[in-house]
PDB file of N, CA and C in Angstrom:
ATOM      1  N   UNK A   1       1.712 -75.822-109.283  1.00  0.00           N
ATOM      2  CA  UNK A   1       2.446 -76.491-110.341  1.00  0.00           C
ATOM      3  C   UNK A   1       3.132 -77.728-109.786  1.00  0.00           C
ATOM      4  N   UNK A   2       2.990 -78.597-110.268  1.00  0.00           N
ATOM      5  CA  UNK A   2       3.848 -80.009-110.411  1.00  0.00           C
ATOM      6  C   UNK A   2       5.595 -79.600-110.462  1.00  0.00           C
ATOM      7  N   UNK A   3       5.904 -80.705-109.237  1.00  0.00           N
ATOM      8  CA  UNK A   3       7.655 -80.085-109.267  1.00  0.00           C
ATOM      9  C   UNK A   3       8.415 -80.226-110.526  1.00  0.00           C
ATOM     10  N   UNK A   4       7.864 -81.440-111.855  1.00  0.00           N
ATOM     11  CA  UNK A   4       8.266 -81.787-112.778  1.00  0.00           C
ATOM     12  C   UNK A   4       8.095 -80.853-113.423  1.00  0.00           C
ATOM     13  N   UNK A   5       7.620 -79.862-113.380  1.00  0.00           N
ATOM     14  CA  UNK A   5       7.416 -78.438-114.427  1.00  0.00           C
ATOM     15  C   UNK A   5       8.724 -77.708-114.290  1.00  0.00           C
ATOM     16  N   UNK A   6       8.917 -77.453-112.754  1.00  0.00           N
ATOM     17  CA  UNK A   6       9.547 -76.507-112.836  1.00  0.00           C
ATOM     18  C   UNK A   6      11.277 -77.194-113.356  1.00  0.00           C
ATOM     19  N   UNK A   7      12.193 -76.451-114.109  1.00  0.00           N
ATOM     20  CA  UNK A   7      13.016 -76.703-114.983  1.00  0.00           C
ATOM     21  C   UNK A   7      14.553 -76.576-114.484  1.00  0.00           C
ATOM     22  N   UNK A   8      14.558 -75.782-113.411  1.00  0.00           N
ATOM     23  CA  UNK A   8      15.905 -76.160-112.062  1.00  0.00           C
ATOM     24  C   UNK A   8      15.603 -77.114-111.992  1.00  0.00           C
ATOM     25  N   UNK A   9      17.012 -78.270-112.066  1.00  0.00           N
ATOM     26  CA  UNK A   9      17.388 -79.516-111.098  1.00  0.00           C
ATOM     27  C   UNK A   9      17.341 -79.661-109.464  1.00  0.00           C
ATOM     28  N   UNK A  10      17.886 -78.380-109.410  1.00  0.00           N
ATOM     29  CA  UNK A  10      17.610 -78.407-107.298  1.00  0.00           C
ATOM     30  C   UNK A  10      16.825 -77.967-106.946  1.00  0.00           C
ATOM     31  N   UNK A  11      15.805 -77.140-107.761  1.00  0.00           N
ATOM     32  CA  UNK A  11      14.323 -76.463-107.324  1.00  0.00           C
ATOM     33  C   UNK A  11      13.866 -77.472-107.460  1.00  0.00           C
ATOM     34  N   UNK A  12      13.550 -78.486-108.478  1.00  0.00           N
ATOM     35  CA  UNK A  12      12.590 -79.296-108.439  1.00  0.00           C
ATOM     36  C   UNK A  12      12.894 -80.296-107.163  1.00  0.00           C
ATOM     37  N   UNK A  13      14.129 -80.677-106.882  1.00  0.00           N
ATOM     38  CA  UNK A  13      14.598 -81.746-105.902  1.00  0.00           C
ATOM     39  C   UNK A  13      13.811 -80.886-104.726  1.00  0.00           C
ATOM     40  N   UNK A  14      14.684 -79.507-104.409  1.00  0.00           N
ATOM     41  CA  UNK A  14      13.993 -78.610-102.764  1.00  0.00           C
ATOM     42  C   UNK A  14      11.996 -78.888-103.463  1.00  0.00           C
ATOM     43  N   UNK A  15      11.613 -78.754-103.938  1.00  0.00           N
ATOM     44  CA  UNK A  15       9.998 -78.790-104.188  1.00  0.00           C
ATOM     45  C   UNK A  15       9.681 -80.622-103.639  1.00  0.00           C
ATOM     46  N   UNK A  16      10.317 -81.311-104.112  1.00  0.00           N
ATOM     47  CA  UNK A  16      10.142 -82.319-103.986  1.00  0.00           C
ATOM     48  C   UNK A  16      10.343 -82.750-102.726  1.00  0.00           C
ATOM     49  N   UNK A  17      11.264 -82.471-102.036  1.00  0.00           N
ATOM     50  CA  UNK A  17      11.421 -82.431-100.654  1.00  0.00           C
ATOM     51  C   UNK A  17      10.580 -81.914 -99.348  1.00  0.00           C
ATOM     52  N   UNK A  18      10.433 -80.917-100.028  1.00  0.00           N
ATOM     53  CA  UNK A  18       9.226 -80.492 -98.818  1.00  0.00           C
ATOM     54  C   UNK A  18       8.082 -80.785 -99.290  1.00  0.00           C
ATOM     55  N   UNK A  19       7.617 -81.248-100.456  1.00  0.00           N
ATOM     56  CA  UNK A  19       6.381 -82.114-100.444  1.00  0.00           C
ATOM     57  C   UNK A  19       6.089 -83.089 -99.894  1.00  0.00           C
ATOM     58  N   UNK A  20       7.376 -83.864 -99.900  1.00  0.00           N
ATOM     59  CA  UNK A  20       7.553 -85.149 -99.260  1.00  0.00           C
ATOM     60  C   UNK A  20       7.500 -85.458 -97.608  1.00  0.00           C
ATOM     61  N   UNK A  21       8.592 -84.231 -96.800  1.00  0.00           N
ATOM     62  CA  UNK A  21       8.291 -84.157 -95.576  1.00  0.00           C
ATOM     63  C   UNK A  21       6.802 -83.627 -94.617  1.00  0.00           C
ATOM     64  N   UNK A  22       6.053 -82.133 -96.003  1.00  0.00           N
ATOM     65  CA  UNK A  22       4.994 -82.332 -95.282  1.00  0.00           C
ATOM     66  C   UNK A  22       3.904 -82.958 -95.193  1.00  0.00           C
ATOM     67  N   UNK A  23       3.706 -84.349 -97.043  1.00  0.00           N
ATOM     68  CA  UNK A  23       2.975 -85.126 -96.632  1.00  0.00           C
ATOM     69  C   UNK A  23       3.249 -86.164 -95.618  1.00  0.00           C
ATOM     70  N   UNK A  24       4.637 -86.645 -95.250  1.00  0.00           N
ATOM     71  CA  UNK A  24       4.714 -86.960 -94.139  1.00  0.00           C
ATOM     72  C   UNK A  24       4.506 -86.663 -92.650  1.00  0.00           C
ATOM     73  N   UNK A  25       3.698 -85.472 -92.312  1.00  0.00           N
ATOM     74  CA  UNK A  25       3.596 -84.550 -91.298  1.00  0.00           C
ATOM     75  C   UNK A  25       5.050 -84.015 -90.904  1.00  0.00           C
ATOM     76  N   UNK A  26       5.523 -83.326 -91.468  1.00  0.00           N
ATOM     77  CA  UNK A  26       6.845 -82.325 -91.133  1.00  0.00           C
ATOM     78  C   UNK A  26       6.426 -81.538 -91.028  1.00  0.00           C
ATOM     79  N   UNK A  27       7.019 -80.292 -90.018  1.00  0.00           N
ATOM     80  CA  UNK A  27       6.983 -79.162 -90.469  1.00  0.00           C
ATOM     81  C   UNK A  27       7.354 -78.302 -91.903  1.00  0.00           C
ATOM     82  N   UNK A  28       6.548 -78.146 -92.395  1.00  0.00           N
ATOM     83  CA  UNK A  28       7.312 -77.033 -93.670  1.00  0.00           C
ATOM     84  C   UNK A  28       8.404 -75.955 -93.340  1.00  0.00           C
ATOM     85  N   UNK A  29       8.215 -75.361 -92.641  1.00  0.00           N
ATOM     86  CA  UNK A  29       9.067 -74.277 -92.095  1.00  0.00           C
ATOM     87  C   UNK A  29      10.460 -75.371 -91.304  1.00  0.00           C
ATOM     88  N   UNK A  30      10.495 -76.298 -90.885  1.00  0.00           N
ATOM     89  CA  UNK A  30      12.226 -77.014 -90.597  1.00  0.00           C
ATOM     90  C   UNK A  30      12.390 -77.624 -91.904  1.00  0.00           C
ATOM     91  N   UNK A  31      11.601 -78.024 -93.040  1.00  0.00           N
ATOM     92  CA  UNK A  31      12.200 -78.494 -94.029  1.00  0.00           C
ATOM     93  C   UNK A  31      12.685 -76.997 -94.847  1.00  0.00           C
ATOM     94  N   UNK A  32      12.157 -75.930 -94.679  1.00  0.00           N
ATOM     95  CA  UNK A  32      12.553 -74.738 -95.511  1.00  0.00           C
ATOM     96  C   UNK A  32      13.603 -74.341 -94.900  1.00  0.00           C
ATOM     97  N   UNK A  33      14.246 -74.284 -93.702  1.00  0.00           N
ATOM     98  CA  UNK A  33      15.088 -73.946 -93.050  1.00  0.00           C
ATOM     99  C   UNK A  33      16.306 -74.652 -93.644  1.00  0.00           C
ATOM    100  N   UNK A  34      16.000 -76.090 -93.880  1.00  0.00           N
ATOM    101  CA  UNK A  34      17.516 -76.582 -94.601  1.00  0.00           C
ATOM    102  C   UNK A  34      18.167 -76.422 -95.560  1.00  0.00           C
ATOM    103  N   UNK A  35      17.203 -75.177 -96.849  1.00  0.00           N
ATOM    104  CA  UNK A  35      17.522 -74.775 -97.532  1.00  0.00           C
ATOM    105  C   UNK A  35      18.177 -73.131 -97.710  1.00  0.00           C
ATOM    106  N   UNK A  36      18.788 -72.320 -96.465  1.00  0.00           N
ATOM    107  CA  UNK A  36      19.310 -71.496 -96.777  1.00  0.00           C
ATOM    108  C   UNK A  36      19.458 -70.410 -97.915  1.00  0.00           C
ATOM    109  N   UNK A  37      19.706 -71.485 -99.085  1.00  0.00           N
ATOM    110  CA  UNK A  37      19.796 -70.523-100.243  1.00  0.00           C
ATOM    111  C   UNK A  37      19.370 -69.757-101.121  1.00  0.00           C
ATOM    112  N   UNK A  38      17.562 -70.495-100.327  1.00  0.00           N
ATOM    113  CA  UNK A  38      16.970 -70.628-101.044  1.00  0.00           C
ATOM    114  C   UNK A  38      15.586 -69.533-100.204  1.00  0.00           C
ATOM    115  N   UNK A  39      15.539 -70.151 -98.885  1.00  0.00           N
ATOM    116  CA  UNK A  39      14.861 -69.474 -98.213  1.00  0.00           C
ATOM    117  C   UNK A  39      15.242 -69.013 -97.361  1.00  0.00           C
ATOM    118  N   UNK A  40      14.456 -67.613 -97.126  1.00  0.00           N
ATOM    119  CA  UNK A  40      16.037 -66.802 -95.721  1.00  0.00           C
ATOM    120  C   UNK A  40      16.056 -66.987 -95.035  1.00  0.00           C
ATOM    121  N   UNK A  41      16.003 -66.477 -93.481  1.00  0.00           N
ATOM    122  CA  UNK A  41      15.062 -66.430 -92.191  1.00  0.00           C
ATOM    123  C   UNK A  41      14.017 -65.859 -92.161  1.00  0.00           C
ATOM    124  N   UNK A  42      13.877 -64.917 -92.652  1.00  0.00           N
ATOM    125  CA  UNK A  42      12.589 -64.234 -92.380  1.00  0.00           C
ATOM    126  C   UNK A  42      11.083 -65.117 -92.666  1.00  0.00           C
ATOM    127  N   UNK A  43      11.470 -65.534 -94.199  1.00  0.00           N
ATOM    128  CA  UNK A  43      10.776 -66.070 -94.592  1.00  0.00           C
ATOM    129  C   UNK A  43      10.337 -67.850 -93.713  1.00  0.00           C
ATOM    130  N   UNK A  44      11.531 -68.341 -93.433  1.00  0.00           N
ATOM    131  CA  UNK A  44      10.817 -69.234 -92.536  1.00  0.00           C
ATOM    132  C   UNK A  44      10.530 -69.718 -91.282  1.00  0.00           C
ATOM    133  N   UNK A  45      10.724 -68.077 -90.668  1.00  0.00           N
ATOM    134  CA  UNK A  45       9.992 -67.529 -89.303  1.00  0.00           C
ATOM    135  C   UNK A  45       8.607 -67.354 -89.283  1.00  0.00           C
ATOM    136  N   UNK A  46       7.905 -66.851 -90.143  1.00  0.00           N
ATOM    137  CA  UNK A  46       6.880 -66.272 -91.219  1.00  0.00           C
ATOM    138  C   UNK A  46       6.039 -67.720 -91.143  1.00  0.00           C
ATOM    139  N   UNK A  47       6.738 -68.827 -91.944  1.00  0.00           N
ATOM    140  CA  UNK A  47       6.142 -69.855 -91.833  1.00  0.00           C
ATOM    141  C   UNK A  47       5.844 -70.066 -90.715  1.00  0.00           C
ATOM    142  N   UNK A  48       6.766 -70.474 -90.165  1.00  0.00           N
ATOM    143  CA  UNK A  48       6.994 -71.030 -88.633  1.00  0.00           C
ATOM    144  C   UNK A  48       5.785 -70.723 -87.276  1.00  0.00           C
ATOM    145  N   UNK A  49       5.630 -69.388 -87.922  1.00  0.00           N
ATOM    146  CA  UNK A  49       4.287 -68.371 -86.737  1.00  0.00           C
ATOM    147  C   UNK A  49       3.110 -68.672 -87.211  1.00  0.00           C
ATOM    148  N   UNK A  50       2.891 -69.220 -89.331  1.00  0.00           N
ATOM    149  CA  UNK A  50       1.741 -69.464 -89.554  1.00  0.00           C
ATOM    150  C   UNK A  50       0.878 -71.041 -89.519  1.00  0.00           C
ATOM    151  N   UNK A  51       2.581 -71.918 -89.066  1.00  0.00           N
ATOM    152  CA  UNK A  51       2.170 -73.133 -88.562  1.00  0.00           C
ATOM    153  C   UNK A  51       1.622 -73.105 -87.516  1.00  0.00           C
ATOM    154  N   UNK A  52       2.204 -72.193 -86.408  1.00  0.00           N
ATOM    155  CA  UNK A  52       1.629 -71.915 -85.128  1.00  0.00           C
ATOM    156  C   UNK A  52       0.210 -71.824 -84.501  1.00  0.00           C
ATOM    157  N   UNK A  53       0.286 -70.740 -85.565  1.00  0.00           N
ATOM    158  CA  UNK A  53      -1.145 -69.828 -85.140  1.00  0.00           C
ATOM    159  C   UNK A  53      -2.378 -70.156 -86.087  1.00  0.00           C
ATOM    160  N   UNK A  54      -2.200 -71.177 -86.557  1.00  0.00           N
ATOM    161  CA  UNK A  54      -2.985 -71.971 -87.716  1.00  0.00           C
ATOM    162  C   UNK A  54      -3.306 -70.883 -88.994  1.00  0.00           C
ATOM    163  N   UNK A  55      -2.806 -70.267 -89.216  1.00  0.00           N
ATOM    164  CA  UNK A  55      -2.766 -69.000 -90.538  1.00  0.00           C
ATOM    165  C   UNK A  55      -1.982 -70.031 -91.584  1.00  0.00           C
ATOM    166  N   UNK A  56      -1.244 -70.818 -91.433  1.00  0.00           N
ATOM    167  CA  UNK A  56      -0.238 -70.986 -92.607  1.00  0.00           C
ATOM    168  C   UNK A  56      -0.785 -70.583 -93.956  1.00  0.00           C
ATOM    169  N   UNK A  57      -2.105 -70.821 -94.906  1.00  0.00           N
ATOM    170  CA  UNK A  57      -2.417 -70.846 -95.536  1.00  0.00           C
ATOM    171  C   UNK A  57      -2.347 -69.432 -96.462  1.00  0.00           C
ATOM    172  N   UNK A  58      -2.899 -68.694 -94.842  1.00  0.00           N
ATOM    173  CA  UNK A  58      -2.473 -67.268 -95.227  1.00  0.00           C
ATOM    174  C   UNK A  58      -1.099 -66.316 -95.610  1.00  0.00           C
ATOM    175  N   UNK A  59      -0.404 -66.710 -94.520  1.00  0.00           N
ATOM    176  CA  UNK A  59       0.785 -66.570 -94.436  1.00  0.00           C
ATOM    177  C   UNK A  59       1.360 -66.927 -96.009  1.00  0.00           C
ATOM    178  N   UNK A  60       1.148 -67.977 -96.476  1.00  0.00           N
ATOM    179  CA  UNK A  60       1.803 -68.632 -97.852  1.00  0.00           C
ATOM    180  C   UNK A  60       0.983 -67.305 -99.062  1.00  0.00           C
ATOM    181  N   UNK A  61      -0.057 -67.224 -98.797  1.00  0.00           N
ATOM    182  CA  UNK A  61      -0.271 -66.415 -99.760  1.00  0.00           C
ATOM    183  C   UNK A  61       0.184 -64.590 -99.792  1.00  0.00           C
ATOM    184  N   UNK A  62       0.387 -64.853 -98.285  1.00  0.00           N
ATOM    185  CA  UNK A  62       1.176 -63.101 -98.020  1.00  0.00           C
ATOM    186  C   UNK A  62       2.601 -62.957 -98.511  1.00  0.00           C
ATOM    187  N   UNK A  63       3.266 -64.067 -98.087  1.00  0.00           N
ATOM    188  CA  UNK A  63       4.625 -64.067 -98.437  1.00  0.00           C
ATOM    189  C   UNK A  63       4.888 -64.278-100.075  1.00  0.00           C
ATOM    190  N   UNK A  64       3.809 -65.018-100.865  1.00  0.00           N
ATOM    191  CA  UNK A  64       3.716 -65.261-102.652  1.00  0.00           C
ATOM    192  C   UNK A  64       3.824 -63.777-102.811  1.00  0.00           C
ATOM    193  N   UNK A  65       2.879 -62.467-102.986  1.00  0.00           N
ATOM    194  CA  UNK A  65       2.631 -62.095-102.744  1.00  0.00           C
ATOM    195  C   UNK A  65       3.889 -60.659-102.447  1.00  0.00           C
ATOM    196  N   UNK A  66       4.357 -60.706-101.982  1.00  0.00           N
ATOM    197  CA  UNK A  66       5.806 -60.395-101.397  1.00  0.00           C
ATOM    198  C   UNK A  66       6.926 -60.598-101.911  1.00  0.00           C
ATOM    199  N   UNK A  67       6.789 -61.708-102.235  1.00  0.00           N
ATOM    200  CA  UNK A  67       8.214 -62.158-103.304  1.00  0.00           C
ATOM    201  C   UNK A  67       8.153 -61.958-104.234  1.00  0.00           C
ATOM    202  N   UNK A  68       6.572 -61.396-105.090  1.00  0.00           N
ATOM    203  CA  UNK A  68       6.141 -61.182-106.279  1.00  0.00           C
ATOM    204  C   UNK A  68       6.337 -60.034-106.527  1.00  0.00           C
ATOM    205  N   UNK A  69       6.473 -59.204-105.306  1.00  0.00           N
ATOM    206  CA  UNK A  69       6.221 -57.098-105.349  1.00  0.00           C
ATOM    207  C   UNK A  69       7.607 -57.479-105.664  1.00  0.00           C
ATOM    208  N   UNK A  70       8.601 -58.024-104.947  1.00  0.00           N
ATOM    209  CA  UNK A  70       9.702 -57.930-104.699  1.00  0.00           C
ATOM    210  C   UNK A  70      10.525 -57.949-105.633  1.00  0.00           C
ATOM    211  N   UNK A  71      10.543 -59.441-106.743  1.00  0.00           N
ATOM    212  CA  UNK A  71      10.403 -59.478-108.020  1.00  0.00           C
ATOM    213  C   UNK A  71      10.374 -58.569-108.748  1.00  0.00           C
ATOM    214  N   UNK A  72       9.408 -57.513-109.368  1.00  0.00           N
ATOM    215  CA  UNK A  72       8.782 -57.065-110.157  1.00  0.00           C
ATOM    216  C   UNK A  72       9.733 -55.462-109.814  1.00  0.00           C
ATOM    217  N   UNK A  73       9.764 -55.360-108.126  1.00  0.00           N
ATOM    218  CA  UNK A  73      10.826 -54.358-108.035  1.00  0.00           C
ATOM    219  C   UNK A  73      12.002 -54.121-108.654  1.00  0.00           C
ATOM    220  N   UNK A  74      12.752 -55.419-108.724  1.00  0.00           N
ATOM    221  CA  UNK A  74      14.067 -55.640-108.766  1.00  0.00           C
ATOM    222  C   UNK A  74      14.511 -55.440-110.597  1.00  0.00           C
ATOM    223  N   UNK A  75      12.854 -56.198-111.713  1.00  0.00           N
ATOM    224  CA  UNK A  75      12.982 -56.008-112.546  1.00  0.00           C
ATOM    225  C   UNK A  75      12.696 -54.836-113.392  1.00  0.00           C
ATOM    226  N   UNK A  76      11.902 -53.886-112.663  1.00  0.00           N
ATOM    227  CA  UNK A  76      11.936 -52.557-112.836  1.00  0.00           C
ATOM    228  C   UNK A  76      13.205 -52.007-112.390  1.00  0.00           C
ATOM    229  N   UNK A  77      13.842 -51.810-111.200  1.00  0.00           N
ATOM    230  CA  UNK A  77      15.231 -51.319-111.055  1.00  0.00           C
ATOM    231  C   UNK A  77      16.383 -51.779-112.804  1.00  0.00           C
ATOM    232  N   UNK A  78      16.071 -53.143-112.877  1.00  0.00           N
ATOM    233  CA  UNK A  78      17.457 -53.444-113.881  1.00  0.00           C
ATOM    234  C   UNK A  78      17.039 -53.020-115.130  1.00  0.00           C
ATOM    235  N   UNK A  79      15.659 -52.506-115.835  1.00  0.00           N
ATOM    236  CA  UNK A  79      15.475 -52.038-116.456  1.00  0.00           C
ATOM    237  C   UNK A  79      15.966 -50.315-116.696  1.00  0.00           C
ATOM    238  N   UNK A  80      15.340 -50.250-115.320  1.00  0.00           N
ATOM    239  CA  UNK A  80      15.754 -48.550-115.211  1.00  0.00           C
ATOM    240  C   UNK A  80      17.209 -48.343-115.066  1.00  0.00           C
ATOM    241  N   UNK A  81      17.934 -49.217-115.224  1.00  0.00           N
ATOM    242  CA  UNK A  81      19.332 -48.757-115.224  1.00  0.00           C
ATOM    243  C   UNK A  81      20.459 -49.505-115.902  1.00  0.00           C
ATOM    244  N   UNK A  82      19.383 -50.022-117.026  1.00  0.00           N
ATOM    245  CA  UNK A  82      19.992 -50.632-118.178  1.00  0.00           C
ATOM    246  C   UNK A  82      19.794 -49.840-118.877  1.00  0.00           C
ATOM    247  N   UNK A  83      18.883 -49.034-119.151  1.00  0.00           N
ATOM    248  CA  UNK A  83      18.905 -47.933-120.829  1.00  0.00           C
ATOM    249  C   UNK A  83      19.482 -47.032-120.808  1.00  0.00           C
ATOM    250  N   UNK A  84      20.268 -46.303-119.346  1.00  0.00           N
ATOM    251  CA  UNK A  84      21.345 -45.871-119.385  1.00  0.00           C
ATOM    252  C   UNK A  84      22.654 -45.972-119.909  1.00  0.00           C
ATOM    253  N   UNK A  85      22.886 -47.445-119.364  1.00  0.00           N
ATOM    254  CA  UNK A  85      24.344 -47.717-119.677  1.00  0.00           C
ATOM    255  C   UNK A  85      24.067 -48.260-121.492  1.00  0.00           C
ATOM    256  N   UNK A  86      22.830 -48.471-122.237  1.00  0.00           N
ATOM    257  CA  UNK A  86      23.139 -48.581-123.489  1.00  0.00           C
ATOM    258  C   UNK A  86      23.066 -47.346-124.493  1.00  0.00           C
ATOM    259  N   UNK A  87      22.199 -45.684-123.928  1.00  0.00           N
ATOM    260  CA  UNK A  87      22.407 -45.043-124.582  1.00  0.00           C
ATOM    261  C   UNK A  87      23.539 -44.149-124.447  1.00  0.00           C
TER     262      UNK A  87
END
């Protein structure tokens, strides 16, 4: 997706940013690092090993992937413990 899609003001700016540094040859993983809030450590250690070891590609789709189980966890949990507190 185009950063103009997405509908955060600072997501689109952080999207825009590391587009920018890695068509400039940056690392992705030190431009993800400056975002803290956004991305943890783990996650851009992860990068960091798949810049390395020439996987990145993979790596990006393991970690999508991950954040997606992760997601989907979190919205099953608030479900499951929302129809409690309304019945």
């Amino acid at each position: 997706s185009h950063p103009t899609q997405t509908p955060n003001g600072e997501l689109r700016r952080v999207i825009a940013e590391l587009a920018r540094t890695t068509l400039a040859g940056g690392r992705l993983s030190e431009t993800m690092s400056r975002f803290p809030w956004l991305f943890d450590r783990m996650q851009v250690c992860l990068v960091a090993a798949g810049e390395a070891g020439g996987l990145l590609v993979s790596v990006l789709h393991r970690l999508a992937a991950y954040l997606e189980r992760e997601h989907e966890i979190r919205q099953e949990i608030k479900r499951k413990t929302l129809y409690p507190k309304l019945v």
